[in-house]
Protein backbone atom coordinates (compact mmCIF):
# COMPACT_ATOMS: atom_id res chain seq x y z
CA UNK A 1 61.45 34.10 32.00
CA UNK A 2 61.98 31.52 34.65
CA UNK A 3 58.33 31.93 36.29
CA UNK A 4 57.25 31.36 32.28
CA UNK A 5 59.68 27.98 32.20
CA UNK A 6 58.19 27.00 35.96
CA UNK A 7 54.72 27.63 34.72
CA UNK A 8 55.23 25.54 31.52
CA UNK A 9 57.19 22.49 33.77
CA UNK A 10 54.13 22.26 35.47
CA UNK A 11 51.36 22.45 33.15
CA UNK A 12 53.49 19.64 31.52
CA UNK A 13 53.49 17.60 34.87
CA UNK A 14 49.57 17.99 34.77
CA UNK A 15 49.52 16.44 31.41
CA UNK A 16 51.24 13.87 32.37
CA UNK A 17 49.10 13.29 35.42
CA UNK A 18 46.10 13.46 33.58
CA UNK A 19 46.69 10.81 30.84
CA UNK A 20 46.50 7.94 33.37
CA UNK A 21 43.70 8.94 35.02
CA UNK A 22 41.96 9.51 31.32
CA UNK A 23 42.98 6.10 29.97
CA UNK A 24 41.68 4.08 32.74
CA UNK A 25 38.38 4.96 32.11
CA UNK A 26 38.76 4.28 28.59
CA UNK A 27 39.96 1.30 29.69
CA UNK A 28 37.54 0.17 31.40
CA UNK A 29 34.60 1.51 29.07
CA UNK A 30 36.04 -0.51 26.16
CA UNK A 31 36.39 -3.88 28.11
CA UNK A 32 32.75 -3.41 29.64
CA UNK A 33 31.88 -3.14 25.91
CA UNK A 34 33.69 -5.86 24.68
CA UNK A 35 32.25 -8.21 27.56
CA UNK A 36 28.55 -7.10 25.94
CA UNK A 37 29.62 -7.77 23.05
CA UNK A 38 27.98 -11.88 22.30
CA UNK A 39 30.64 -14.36 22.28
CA UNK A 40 30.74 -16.17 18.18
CA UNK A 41 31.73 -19.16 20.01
CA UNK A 42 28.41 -19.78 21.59
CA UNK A 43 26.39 -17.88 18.35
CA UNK A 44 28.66 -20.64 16.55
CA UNK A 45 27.27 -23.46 18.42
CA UNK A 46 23.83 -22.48 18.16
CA UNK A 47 24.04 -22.24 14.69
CA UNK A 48 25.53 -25.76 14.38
CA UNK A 49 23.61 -27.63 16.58
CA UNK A 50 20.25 -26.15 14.68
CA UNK A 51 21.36 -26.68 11.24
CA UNK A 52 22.10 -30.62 12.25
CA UNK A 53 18.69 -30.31 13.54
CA UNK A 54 16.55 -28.65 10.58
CA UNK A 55 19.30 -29.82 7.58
CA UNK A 56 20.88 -32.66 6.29
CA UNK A 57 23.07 -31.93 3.30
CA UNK A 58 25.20 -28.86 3.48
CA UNK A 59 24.07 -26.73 0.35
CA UNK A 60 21.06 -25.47 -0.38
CA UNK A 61 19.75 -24.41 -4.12
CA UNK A 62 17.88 -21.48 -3.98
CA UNK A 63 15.63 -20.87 -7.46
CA UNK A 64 12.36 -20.86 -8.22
CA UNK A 65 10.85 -24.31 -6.67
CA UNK A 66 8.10 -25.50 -9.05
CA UNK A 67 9.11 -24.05 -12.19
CA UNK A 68 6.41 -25.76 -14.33
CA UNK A 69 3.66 -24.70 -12.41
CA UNK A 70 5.20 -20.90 -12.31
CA UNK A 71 5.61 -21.32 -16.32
CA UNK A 72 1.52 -22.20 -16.54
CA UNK A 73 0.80 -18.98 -14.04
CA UNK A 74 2.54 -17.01 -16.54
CA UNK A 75 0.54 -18.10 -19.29
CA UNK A 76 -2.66 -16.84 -17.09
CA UNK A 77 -1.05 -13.62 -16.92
CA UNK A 78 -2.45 -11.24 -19.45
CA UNK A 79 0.70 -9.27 -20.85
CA UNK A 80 1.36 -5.58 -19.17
CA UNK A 81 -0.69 -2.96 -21.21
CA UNK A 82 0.85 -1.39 -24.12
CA UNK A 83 -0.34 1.93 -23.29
CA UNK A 84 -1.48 4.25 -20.91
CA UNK A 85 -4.19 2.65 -18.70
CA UNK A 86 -6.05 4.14 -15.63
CA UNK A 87 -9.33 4.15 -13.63
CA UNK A 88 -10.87 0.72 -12.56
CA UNK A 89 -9.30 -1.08 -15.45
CA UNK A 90 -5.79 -0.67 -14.08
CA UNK A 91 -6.46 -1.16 -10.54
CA UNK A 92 -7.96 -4.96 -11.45
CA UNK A 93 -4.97 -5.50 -13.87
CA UNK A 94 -2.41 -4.35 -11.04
CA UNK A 95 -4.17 -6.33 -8.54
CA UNK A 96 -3.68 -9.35 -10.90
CA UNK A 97 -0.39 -8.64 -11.64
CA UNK A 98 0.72 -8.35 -7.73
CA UNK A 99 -1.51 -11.40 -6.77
CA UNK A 100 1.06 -12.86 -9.42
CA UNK A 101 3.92 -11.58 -8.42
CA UNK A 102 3.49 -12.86 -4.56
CA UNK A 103 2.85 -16.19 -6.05
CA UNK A 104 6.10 -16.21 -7.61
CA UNK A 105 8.45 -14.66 -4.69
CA UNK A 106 6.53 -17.88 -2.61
CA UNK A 107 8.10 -19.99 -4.76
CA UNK A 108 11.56 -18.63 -4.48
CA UNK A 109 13.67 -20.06 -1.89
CA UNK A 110 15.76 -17.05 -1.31
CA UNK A 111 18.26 -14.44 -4.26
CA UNK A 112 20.78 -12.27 -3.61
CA UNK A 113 20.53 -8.59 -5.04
CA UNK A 114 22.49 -5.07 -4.56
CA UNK A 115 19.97 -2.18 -3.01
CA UNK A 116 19.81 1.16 -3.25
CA UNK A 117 18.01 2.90 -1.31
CA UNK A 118 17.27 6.24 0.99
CA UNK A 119 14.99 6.75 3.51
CA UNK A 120 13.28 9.90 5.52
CA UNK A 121 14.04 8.97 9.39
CA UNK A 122 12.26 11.16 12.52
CA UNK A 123 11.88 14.17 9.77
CA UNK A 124 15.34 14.10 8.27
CA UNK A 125 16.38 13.07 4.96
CA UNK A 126 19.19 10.33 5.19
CA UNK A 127 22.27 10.18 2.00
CA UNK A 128 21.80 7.14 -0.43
CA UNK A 129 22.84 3.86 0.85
CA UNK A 130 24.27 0.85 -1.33
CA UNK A 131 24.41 -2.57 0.21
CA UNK A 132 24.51 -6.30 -0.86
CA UNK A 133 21.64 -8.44 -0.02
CA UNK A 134 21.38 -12.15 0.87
CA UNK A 135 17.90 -13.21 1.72
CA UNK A 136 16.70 -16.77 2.30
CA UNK A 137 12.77 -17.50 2.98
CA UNK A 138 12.40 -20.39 4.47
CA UNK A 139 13.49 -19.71 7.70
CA UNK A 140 13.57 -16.31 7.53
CA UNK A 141 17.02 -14.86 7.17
CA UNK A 142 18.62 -11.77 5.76
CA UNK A 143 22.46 -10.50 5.75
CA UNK A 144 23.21 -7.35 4.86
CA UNK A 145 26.63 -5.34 3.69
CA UNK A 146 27.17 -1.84 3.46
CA UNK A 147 28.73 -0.55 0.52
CA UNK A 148 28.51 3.03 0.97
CA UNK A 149 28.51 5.53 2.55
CA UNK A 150 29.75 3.29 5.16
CA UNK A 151 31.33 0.56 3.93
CA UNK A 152 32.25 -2.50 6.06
CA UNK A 153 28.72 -2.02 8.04
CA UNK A 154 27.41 -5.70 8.17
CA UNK A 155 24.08 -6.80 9.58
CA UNK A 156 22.50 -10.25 9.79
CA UNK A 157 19.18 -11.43 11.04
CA UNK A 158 18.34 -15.25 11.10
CA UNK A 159 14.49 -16.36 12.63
CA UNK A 160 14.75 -18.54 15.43
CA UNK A 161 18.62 -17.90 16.43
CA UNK A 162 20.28 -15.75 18.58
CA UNK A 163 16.86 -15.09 20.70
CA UNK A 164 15.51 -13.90 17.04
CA UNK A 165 18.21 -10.65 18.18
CA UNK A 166 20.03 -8.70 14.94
CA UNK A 167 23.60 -8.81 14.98
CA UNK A 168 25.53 -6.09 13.64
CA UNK A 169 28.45 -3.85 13.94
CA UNK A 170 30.01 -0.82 11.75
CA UNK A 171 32.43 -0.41 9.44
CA UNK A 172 34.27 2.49 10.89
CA UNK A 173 36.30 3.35 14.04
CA UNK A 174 33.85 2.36 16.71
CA UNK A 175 33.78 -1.52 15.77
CA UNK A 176 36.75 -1.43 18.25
CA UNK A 177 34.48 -0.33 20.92
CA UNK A 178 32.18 -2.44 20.16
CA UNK A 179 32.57 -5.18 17.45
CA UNK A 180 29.55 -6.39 17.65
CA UNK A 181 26.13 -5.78 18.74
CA UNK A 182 23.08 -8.19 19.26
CA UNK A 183 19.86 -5.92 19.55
CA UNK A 184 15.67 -6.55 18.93
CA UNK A 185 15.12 -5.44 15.36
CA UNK A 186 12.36 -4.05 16.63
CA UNK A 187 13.87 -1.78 19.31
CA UNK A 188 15.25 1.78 18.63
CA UNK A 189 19.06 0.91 18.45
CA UNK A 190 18.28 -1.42 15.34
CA UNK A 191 15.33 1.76 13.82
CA UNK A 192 17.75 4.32 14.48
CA UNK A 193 19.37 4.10 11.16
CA UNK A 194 16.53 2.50 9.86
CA UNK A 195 12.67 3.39 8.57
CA UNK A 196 11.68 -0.28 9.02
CA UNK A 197 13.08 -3.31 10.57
CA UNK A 198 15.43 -6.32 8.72
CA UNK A 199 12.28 -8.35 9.71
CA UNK A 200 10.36 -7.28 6.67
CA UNK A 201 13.68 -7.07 4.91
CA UNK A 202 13.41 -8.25 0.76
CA UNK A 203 10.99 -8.31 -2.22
CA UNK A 204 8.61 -10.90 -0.84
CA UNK A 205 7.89 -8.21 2.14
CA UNK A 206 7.51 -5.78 -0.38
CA UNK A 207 5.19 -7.69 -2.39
CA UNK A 208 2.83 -8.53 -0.04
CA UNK A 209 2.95 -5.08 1.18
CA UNK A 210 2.10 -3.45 -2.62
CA UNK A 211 -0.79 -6.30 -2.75
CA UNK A 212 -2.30 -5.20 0.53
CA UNK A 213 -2.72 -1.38 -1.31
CA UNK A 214 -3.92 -2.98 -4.39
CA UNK A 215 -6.90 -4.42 -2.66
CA UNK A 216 -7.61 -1.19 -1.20
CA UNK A 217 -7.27 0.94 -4.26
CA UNK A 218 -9.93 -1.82 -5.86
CA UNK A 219 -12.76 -0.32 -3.81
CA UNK A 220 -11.10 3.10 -3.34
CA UNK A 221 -12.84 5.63 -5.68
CA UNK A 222 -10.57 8.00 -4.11
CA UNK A 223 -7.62 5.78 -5.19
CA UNK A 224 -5.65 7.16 -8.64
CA UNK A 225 -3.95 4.42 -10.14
CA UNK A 226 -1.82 4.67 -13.47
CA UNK A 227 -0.41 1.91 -15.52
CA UNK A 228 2.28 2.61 -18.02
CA UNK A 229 5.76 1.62 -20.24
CA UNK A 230 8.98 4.02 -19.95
CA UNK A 231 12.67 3.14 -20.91
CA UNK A 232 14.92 4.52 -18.16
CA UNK A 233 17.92 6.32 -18.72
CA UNK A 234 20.08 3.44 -19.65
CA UNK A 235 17.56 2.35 -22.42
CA UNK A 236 15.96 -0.13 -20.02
CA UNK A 237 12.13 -1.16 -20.33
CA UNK A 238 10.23 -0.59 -17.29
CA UNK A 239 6.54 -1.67 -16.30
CA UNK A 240 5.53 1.40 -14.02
CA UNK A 241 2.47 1.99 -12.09
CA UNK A 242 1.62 5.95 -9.74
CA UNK A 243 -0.61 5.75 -7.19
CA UNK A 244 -1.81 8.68 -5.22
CA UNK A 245 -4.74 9.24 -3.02
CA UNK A 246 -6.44 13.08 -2.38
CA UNK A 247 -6.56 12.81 1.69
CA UNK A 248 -5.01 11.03 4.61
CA UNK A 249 -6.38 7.94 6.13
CA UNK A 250 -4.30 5.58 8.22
CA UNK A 251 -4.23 2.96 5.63
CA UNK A 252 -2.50 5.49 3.56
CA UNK A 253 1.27 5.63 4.90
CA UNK A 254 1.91 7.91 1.02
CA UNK A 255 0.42 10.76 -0.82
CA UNK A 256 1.87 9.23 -3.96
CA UNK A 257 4.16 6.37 -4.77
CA UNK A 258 6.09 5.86 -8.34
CA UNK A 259 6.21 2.10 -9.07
CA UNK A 260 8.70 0.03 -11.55
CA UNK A 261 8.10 -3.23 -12.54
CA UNK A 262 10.59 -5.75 -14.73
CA UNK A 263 9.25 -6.97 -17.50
CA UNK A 264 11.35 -10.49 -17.35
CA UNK A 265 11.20 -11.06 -13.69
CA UNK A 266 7.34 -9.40 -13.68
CA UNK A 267 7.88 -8.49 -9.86
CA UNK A 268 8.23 -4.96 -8.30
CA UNK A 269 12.51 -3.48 -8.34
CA UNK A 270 12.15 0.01 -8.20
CA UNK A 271 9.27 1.89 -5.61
CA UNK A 272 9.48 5.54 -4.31
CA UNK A 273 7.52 6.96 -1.85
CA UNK A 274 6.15 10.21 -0.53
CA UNK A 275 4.73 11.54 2.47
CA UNK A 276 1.77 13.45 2.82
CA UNK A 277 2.30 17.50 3.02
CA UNK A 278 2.88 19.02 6.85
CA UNK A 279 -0.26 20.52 8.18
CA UNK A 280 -0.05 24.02 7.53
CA UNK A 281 2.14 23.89 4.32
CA UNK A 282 0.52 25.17 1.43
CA UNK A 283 3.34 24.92 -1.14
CA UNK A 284 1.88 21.38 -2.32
CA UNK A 285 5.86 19.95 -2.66
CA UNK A 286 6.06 16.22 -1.67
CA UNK A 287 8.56 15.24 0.51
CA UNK A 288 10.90 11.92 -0.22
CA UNK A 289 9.75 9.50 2.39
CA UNK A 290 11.42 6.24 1.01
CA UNK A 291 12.91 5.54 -2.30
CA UNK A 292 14.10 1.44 -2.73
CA UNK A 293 16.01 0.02 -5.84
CA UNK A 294 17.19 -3.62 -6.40
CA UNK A 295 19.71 -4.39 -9.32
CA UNK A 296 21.59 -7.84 -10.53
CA UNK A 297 18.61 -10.24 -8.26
CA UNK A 298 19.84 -13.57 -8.29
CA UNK A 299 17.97 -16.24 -8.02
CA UNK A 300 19.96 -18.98 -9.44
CA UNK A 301 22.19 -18.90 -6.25
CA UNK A 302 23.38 -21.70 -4.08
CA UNK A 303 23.76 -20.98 -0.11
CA UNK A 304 25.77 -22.37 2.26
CA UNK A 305 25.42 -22.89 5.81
CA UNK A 306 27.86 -19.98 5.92
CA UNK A 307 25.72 -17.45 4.14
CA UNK A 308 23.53 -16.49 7.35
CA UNK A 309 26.13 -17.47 9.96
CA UNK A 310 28.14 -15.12 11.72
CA UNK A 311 31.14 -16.94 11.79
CA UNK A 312 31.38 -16.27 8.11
CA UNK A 313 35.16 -15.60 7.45
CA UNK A 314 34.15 -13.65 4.85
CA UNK A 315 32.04 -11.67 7.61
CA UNK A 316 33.64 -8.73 9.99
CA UNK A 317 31.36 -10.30 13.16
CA UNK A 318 34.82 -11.57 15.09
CA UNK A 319 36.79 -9.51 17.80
CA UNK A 320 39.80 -7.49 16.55
């Protein structure tokens, strides 16, 4: 009994011992982070000295910026087919239609949107993000909030500032480590959650991307395209367009692609993607490879100085 008490006394005294010598590290590990971490002071200064530079008045009204000469595109624009349409037919339609819709987006000096969307990363199949959207196109700039699963994730990208670096940080436990991180969008900290970078963040990206296939497909008898109506599951009217493609070329990221257009905006919401079969698998399923979705696209908004600025104190970018 009394060897049992000594023996618990001093695996106690250990304990005790070891806690010290454990929290110093920790310590020191969080305040090397923190001193990483980019001071919003000097971010703050940057931002303000290159907003006197490029910006006189303080708002800025984001909407479509020659709305009469949008109005006599639309005219041009022969309405979406009322039936099924395929072969050459639909490909010079859709190329129309997408030559269009760039057109418009160009015009657009930035909307804010929700996003759903999930995405295939290194082989593995990621859970369905939702996140608020703020993109402005002239410069360049995109902010980004997570709404699940991780809520409180922020992200914001602006060309031309902080050494054209992302700045982000999470929503969960480890912002205390490290409450906020300045990374290349291009480098693998900023892909490692993500299948592309912020950089070609929004629908104008997307456009121009969906345009570049469309010229392909043109001159593609390989190329299937389909043009088509269907009413979604909350009774909404969609414009919708497949694509698919019988063998793998570089130029061909997706075995087949599922494409929905809105019929008042007459741009591209809704595109899922799907990569070409494993070599060796003869079952013929499609994998997911990327599936976007933008809702409630506003582009009637007004930004402020403060929308793309990280000293936003609506934003989570300060120290605890």
């Amino acid at each position: 009994m009394v060897a049992n008490r000594a023996s618990a006394c001093l695996q106690a005294r250990r304990w005790w011992v070891a806690i010290p010598s454990l929290m110093v590290p920790m310590g020191l590990v969080a305040g090397f982070c923190w001193w990483l971490t980019p001071s919003l002071e000097s971010l703050k200064s940057d931002v303000a000295q290159e907003h006197r530079a490029s910006r006189s008045n303080d708002l800025v009204q984001v909407g479509v910026a020659n709305a009469d000469e949008t109005s006599e595109q639309l005219d041009l624009l022969p309405d979406w087919p009322e039936h099924r349409l395929e072969g050459q037919e639909a490909k010079q339609y859709l190329l129309d239609f997408m030559e269009y819709a760039v057109q418009k987006l160009d015009q657009v000096d930035g909307y804010s949107a929700n996003l759903v969307r999930q995405e295939r990363i290194k082989g593995e199949l990621g859970l369905e993000q939702s996140l608020q959207i703020k993109v402005q196109h002239e410069p360049f700039a995109v902010y980004l909030r997570f709404e699940a699963p991780r809520p409180g994730k922020e992200a914001l990208y602006h060309s031309g500032r902080f050494d054209d670096h992302l700045l982000a940080h999470n929503g969960d436990w480890t912002r205390r480590l490290f409450p906020r991180l300045k990374v290349d969008p291009h480098g693998p900290i900023a892909l490692a959650e993500n299948r592309h970078p912020i950089t070609e963040a929004g629908l104008a990206h997307l456009a121009r991307k969906l345009l570049h296939f469309r010229k392909l497909d043109l001159d593609d008898p390989r190329a299937e395209t389909i043009l088509d109506r269907e009413i979604d599951e909350n009774g909404k009217l969609w414009y919708c367009s497949t694509h698919s493609h019988s063998s793998f070329t570089e130029d061909r990221p997706f075995a087949y692609v599922e494409i929905r257009y809105c019929p008042e905006l007459l741009i591209p919401l809704h595109i899922v993607s799907y990569d070409w079969p494993q070599p060796g698998c003869d079952d013929g399923e499609l994998q997911l490879a990327e599936r976007y979705h933008y809702e409630n696209v506003n582009f009637d908004i007004t930004f402020s100085e403060l929308d793309f600025d990280p000293t936003n104190p609506d934003y989570g970018f300060q120290r605890y």
